[in-house]
PDB file of N, CA and C in Angstrom:
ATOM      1  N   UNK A   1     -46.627  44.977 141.692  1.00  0.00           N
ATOM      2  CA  UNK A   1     -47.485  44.412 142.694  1.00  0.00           C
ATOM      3  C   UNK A   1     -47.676  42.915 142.469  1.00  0.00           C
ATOM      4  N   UNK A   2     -47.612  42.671 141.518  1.00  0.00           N
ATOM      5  CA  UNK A   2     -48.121  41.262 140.973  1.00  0.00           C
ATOM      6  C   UNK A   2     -47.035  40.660 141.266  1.00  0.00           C
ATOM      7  N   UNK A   3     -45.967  40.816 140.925  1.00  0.00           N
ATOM      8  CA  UNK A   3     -44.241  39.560 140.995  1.00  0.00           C
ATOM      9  C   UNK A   3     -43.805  39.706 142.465  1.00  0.00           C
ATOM     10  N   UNK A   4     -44.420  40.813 143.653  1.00  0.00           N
ATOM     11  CA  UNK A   4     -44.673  40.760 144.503  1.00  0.00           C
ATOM     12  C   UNK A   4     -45.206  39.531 145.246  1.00  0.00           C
ATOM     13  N   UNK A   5     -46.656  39.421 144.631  1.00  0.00           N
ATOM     14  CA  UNK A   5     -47.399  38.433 145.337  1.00  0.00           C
ATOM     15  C   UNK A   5     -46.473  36.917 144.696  1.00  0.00           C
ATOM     16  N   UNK A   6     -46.839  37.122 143.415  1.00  0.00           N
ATOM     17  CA  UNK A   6     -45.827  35.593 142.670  1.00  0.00           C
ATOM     18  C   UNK A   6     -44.695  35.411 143.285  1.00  0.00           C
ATOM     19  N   UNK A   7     -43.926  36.020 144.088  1.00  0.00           N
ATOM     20  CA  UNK A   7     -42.758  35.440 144.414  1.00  0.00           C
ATOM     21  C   UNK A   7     -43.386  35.264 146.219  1.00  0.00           C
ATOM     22  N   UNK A   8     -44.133  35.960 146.640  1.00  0.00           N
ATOM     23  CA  UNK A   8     -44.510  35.054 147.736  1.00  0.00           C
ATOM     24  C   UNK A   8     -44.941  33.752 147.629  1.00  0.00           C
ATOM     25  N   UNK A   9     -45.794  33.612 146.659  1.00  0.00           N
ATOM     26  CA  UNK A   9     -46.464  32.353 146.872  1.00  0.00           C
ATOM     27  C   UNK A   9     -46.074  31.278 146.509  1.00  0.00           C
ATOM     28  N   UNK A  10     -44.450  31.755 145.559  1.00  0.00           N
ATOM     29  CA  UNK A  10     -43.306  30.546 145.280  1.00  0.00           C
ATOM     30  C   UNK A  10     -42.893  30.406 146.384  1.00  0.00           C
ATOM     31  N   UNK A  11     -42.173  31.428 147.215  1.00  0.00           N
ATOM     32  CA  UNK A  11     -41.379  31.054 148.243  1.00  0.00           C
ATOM     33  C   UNK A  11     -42.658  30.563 149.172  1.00  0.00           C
ATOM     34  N   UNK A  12     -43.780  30.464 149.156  1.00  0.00           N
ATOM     35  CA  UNK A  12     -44.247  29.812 150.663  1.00  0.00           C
ATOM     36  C   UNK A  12     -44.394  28.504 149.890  1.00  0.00           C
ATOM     37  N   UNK A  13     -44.399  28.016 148.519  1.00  0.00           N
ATOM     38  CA  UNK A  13     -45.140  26.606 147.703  1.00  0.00           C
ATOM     39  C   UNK A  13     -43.504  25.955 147.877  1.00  0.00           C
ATOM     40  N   UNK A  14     -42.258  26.584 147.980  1.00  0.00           N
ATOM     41  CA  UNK A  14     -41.173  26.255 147.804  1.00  0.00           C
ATOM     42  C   UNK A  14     -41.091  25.489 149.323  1.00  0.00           C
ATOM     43  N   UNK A  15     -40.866  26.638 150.487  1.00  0.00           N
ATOM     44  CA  UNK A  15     -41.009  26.095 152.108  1.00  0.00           C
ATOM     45  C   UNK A  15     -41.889  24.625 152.090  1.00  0.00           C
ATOM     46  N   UNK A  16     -43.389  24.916 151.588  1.00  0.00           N
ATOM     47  CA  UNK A  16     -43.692  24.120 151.830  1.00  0.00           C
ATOM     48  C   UNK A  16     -43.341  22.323 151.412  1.00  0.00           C
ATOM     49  N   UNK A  17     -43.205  22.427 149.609  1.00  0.00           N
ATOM     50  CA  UNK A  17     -42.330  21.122 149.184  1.00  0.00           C
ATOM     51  C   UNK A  17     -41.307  21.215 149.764  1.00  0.00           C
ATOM     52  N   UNK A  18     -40.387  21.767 150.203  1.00  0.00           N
ATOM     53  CA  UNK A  18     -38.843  21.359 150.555  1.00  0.00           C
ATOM     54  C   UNK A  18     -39.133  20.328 152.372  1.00  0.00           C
ATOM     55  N   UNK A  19     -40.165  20.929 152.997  1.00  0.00           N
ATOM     56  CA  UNK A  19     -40.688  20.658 154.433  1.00  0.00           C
ATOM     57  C   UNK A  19     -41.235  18.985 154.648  1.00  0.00           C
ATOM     58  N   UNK A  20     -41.807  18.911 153.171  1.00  0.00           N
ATOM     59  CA  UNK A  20     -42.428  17.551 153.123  1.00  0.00           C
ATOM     60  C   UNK A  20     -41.562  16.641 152.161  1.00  0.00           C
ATOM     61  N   UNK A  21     -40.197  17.192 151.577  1.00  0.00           N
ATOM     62  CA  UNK A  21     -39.076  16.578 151.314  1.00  0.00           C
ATOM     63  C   UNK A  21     -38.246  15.607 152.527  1.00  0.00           C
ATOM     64  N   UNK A  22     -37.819  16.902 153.264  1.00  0.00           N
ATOM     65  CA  UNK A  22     -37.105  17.043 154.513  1.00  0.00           C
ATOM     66  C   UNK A  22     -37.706  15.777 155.333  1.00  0.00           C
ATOM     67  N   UNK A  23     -39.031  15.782 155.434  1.00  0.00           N
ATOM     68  CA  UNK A  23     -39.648  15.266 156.370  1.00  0.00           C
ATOM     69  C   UNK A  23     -39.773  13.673 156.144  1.00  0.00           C
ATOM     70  N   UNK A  24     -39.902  13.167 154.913  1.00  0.00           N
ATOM     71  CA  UNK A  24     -39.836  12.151 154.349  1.00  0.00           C
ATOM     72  C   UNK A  24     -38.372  11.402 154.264  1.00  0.00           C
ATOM     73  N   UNK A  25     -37.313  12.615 154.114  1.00  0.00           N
ATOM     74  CA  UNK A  25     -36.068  12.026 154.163  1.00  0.00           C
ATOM     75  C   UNK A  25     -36.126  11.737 156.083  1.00  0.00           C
ATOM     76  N   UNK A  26     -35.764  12.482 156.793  1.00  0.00           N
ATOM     77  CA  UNK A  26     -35.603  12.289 157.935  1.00  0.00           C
ATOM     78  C   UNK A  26     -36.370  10.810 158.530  1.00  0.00           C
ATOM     79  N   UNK A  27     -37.489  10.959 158.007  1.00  0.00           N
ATOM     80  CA  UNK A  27     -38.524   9.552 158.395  1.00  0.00           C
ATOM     81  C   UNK A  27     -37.837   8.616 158.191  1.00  0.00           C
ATOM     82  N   UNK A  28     -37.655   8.390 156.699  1.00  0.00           N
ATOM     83  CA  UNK A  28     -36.499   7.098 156.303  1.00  0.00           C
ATOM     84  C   UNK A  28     -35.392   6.639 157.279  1.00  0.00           C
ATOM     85  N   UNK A  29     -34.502   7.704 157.216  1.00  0.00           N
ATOM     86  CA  UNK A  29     -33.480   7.827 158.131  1.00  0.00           C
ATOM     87  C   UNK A  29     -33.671   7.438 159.841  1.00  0.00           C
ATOM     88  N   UNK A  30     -34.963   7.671 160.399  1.00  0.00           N
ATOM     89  CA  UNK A  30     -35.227   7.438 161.188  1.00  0.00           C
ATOM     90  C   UNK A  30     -35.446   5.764 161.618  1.00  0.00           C
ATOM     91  N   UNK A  31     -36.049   5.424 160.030  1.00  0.00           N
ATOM     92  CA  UNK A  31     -36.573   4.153 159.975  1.00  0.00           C
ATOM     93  C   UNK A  31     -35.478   2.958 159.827  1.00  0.00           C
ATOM     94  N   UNK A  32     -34.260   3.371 159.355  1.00  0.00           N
ATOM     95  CA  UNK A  32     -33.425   3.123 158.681  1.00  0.00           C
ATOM     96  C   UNK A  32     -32.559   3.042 160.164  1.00  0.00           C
ATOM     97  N   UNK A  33     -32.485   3.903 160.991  1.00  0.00           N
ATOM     98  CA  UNK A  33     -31.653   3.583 162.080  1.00  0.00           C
ATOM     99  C   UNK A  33     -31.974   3.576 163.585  1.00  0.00           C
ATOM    100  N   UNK A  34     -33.369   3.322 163.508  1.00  0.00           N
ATOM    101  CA  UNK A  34     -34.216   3.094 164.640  1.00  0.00           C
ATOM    102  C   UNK A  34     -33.490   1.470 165.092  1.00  0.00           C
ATOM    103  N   UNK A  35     -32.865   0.331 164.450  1.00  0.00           N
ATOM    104  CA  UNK A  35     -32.985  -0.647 164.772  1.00  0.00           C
ATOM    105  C   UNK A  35     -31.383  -1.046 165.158  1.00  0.00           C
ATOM    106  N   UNK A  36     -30.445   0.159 164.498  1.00  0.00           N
ATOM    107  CA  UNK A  36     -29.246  -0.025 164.596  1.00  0.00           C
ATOM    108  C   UNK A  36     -28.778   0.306 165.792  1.00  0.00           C
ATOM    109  N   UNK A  37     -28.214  -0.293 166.561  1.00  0.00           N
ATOM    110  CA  UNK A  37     -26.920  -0.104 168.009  1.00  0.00           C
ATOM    111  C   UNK A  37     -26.129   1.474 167.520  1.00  0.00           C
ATOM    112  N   UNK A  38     -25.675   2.235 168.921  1.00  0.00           N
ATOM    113  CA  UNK A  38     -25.126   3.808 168.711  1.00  0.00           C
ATOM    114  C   UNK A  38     -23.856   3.747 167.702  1.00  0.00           C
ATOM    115  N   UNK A  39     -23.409   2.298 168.134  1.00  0.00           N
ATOM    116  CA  UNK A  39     -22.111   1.872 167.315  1.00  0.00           C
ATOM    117  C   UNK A  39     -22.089   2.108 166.100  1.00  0.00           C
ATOM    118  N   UNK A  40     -23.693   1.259 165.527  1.00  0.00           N
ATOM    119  CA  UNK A  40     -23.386   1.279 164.039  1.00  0.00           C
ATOM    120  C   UNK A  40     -23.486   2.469 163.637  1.00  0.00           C
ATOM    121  N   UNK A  41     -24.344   3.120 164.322  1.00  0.00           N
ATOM    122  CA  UNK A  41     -24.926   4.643 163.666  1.00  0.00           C
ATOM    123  C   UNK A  41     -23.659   5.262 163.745  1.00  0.00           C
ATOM    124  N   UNK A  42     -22.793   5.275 164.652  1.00  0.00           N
ATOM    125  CA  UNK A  42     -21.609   6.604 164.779  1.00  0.00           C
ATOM    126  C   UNK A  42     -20.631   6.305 163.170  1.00  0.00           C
ATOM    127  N   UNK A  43     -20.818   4.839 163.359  1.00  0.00           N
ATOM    128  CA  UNK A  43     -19.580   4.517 162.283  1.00  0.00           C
ATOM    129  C   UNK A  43     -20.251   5.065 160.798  1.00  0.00           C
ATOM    130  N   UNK A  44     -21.176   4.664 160.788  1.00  0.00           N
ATOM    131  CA  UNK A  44     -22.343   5.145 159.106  1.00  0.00           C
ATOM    132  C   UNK A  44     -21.829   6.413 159.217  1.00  0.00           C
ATOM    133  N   UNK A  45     -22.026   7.531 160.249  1.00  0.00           N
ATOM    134  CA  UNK A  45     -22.044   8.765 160.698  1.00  0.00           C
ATOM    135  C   UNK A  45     -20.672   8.896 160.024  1.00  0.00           C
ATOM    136  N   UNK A  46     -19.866   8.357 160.467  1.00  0.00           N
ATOM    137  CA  UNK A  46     -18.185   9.046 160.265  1.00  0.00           C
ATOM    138  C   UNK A  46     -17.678   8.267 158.850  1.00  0.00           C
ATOM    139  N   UNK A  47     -18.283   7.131 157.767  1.00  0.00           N
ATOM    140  CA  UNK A  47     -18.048   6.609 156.826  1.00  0.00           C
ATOM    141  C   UNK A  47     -18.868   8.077 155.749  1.00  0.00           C
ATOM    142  N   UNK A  48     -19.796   8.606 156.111  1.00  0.00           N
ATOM    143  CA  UNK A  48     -20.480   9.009 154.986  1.00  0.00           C
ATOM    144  C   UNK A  48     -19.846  10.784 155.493  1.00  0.00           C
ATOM    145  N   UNK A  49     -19.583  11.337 156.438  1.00  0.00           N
ATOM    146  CA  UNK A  49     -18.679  12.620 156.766  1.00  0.00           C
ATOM    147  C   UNK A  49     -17.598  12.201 155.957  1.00  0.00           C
ATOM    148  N   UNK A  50     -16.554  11.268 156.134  1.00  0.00           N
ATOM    149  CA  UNK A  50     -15.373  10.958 155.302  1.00  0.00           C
ATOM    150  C   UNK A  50     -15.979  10.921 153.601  1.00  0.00           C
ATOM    151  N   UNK A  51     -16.709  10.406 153.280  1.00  0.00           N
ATOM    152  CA  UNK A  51     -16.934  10.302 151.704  1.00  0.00           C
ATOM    153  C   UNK A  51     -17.565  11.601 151.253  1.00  0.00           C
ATOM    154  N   UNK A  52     -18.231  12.241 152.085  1.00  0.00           N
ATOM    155  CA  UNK A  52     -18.145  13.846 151.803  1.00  0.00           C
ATOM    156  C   UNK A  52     -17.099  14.820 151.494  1.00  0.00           C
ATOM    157  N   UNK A  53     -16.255  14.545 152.203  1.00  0.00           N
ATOM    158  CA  UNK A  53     -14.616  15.264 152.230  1.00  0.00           C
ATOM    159  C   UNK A  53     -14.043  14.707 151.541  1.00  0.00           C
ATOM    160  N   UNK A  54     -13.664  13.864 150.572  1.00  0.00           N
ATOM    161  CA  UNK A  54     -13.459  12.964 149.502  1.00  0.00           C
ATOM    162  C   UNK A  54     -13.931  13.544 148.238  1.00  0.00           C
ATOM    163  N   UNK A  55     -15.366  13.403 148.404  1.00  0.00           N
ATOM    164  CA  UNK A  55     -15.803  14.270 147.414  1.00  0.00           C
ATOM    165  C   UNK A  55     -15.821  15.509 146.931  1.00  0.00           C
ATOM    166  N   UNK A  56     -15.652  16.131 147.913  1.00  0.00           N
ATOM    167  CA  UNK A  56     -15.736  17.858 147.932  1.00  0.00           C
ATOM    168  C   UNK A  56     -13.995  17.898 147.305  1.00  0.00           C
ATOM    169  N   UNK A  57     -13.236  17.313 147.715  1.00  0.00           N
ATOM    170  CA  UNK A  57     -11.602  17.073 147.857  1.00  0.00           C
ATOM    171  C   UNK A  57     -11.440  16.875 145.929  1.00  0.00           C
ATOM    172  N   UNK A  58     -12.402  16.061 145.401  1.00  0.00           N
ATOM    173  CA  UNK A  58     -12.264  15.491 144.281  1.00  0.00           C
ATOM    174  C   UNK A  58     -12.556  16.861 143.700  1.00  0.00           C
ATOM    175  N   UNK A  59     -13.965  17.546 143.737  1.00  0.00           N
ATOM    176  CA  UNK A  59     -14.448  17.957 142.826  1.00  0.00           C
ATOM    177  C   UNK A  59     -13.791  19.598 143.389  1.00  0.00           C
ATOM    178  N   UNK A  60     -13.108  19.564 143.651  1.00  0.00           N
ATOM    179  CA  UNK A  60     -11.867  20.978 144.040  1.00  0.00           C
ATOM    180  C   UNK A  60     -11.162  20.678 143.141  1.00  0.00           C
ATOM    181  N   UNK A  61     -10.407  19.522 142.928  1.00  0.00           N
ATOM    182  CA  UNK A  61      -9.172  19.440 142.248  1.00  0.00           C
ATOM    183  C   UNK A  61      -9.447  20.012 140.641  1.00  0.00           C
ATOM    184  N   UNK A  62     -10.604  19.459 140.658  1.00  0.00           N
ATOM    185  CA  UNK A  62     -11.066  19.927 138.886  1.00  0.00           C
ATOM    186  C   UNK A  62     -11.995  21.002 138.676  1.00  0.00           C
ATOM    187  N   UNK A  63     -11.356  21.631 139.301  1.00  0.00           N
ATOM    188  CA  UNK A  63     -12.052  23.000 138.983  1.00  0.00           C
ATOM    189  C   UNK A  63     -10.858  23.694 138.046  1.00  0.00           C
TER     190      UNK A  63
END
């Protein structure tokens, strides 16, 4: 009954920090490209998708 309740009240303390993570990142991001033209944003957009696939690409090889 007890690791019952304890694991609820992780998973709702978890939702809740991850929500006010999320929310703080997105803000930034918001803040961060509130001032930029669609241009710049698409290109950031498709520079940081490419360095994802790069990375993922890298850390495959060494497995």
């Amino acid at each position: 009954m007890y690791s019952h309740h304890y694991s609820l009240v992780h998973d709702i303390g978890h939702m809740i920090l991850s929500a006010i993570i999320h929310g703080l990142i997105y803000g930034l991001i918001f803040k961060v490209f509130h001032h930029l033209g669609i241009a710049m944003v698409i290109l950031i957009v498709v520079v940081v998708i490419g360095a994802v696939l790069v990375w993922a690409r890298i850390r495959e090889r060494f497995r």
